[in-house]
Protein backbone atom coordinates (compact mmCIF):
# COMPACT_ATOMS: atom_id res chain seq x y z
CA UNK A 1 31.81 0.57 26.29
CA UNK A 2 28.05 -1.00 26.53
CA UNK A 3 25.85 -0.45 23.69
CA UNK A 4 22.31 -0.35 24.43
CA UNK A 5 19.85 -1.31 22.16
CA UNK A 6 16.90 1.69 20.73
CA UNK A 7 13.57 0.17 20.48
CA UNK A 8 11.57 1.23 17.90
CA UNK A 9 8.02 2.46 18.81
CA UNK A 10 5.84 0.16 16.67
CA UNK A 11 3.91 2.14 14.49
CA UNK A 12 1.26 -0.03 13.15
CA UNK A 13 -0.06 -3.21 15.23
CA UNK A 14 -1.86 -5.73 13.35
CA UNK A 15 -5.12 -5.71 16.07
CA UNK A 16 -7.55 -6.16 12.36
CA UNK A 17 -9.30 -9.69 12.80
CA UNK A 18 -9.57 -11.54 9.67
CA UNK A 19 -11.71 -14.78 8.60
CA UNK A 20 -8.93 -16.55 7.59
CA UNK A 21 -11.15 -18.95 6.43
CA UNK A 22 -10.97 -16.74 2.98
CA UNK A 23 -7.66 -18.16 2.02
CA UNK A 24 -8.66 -21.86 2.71
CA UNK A 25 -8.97 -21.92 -1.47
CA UNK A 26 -6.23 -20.30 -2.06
CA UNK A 27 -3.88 -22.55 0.10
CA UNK A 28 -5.91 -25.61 -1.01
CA UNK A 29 -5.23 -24.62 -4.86
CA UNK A 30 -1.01 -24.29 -4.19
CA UNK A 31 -0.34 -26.31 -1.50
CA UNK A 32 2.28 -28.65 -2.52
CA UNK A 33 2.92 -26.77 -5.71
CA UNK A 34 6.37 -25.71 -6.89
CA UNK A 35 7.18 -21.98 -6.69
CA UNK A 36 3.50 -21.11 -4.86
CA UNK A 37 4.86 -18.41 -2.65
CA UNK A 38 4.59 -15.51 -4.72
CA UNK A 39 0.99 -16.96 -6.13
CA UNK A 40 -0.43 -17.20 -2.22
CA UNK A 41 0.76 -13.97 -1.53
CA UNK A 42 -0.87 -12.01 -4.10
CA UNK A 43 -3.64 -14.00 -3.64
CA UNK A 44 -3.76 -13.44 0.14
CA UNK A 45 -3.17 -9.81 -0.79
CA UNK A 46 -5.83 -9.66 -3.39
CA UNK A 47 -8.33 -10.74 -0.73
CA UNK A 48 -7.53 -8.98 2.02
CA UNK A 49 -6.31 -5.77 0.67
CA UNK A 50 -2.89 -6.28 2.81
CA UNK A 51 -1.33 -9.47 4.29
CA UNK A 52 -2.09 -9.96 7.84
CA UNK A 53 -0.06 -11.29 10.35
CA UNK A 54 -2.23 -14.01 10.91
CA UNK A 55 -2.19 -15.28 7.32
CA UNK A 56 1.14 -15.53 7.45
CA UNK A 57 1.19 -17.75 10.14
CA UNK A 58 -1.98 -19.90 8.67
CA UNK A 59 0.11 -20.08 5.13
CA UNK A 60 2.94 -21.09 7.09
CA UNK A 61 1.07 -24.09 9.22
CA UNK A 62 -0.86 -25.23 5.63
CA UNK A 63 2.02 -25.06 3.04
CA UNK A 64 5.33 -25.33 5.18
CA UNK A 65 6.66 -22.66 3.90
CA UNK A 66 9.09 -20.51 6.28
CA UNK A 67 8.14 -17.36 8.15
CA UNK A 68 11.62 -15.90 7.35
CA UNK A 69 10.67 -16.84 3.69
CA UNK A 70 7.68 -15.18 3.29
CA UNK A 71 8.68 -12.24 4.85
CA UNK A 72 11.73 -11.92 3.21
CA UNK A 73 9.71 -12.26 -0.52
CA UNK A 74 7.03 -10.00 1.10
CA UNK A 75 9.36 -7.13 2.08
CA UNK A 76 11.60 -7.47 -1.10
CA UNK A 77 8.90 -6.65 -3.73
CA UNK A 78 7.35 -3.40 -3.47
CA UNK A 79 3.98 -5.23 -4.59
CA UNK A 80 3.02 -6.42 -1.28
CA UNK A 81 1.54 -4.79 1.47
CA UNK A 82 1.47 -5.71 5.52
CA UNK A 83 -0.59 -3.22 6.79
CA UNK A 84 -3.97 -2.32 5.61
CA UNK A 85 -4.46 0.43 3.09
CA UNK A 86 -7.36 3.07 1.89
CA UNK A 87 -9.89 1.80 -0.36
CA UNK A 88 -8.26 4.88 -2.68
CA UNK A 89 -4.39 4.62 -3.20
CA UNK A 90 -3.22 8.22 -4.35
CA UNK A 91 -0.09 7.38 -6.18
CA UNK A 92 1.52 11.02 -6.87
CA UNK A 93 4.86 10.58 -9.45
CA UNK A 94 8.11 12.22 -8.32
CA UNK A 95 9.77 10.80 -11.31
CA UNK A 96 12.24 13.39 -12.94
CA UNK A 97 9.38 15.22 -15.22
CA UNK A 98 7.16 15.25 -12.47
CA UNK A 99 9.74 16.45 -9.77
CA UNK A 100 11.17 19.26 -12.07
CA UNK A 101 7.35 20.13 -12.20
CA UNK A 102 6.75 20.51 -8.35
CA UNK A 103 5.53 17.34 -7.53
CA UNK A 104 7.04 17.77 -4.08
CA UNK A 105 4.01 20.74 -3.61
CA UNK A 106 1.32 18.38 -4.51
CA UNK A 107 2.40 16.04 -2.03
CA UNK A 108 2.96 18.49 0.37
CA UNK A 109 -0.98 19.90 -0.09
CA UNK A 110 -2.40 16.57 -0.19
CA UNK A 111 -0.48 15.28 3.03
CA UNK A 112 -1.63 19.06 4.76
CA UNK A 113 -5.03 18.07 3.68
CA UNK A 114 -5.48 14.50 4.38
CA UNK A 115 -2.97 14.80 7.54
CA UNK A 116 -1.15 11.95 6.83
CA UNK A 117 2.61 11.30 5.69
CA UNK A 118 3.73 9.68 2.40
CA UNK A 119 3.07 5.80 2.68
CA UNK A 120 0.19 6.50 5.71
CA UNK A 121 -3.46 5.58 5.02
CA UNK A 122 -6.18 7.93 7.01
CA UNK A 123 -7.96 6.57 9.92
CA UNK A 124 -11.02 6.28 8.38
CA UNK A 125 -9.20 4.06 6.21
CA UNK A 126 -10.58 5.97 2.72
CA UNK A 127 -7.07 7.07 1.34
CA UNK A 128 -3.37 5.87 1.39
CA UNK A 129 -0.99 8.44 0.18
CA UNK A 130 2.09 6.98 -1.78
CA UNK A 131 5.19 8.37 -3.56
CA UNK A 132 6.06 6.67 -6.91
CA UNK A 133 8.91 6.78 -9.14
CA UNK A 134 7.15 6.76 -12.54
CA UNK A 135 3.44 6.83 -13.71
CA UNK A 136 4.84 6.70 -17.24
CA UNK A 137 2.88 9.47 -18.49
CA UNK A 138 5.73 12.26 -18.44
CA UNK A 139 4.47 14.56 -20.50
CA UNK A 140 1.25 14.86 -18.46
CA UNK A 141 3.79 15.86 -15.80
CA UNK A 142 3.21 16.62 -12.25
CA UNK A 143 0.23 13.80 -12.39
CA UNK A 144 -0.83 11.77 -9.87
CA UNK A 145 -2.82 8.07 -10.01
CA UNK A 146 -6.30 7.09 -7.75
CA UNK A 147 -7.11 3.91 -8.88
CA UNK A 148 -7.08 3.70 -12.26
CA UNK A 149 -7.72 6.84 -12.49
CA UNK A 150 -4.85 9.51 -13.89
CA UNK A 151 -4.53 13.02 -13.55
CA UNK A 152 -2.73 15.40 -15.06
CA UNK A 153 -0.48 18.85 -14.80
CA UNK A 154 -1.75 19.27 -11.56
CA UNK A 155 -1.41 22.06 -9.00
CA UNK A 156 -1.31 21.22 -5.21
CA UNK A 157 -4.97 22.44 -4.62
CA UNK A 158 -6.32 20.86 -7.73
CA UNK A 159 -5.09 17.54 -6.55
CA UNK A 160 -6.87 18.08 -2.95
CA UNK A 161 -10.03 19.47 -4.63
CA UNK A 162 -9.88 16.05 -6.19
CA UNK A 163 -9.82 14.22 -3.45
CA UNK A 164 -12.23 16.15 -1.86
CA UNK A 165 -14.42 14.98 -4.14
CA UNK A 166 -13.97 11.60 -3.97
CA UNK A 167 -14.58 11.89 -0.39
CA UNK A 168 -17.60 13.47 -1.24
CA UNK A 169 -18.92 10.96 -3.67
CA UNK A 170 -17.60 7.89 -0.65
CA UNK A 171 -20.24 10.04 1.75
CA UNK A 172 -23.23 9.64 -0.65
């Protein structure tokens, strides 16, 4: 019997050009320092919202460090990101008080409203919608997190009417 192999459509191409000249300090600051991975990453991350492709290969060429070994750190923690995200994360909690609360329906309104899935950023690039496991702040449950920002016992159109308003405010 012959097995033949599914390709996977690639969903998000890395076509964003980035001066990676904005990571020179970074790299020049841990390069030949002991356990600098993590540090570059965040710090890559921290500058360029995400961690590009290309950085990846420019960390890899300064420091030494393996491909395989960043990717592996940078798909194991949950912290890092390698595709670009909205300048507003919406971070909606499905933990247990918020799911017995109908977080599922504020998702549901916000991804109807901002047409986008859970983990997706829009194309204008204003909003990326994420499902967490806990805010911490159960007994403001269903909330949901922009920012810094919290907000609490929410309904499905209070949550849009929120964003809406951000978007509003972004316009201005």
């Amino acid at each position: 019997m012959r097995i033949e192999r599914i390709k996977k459509n690639q969903e998000y191409q890395d076509n964003d050009k980035v001066d990676l000249s904005l990571i020179d300090p970074l790299l020049a600051k841990y390069k030949g320092k002991k356990g600098n991975l993590i540090p570059i990453l965040q710090g890559c991350q921290h500058t360029f919202g995400y961690i590009p492709t290309d950085a990846f290969i420019k960390i890899s060429e300064v420091t030494g460090l393996k491909l395989s070994d960043m990717y592996g750190v940078a798909t194991f923690y949950a912290q890092f990101r390698l595709k670009p995200v909205g300048k507003h994360i919406i971070k909606v909690c499905h933990g247990t008080a918020c799911h017995v609360q109908n977080a599922n329906l504020i998702t549901e309104a916000i991804q109807e409203s901002l047409e986008v899935l859970d983990g997706e950023t829009t194309k204008d690039r204003l909003f990326t919608l994420e499902s967490v496991a806990c805010l911490g702040c159960c007994s403001l449950a269903p909330a949901m997190m922009i920012g810094d920002d919290t907000f609490a016992k929410l309904t499905g159109k209070e949550a849009v009417n929120i964003i809406k308003n951000i978007r509003i405010k972004e316009s201005n």
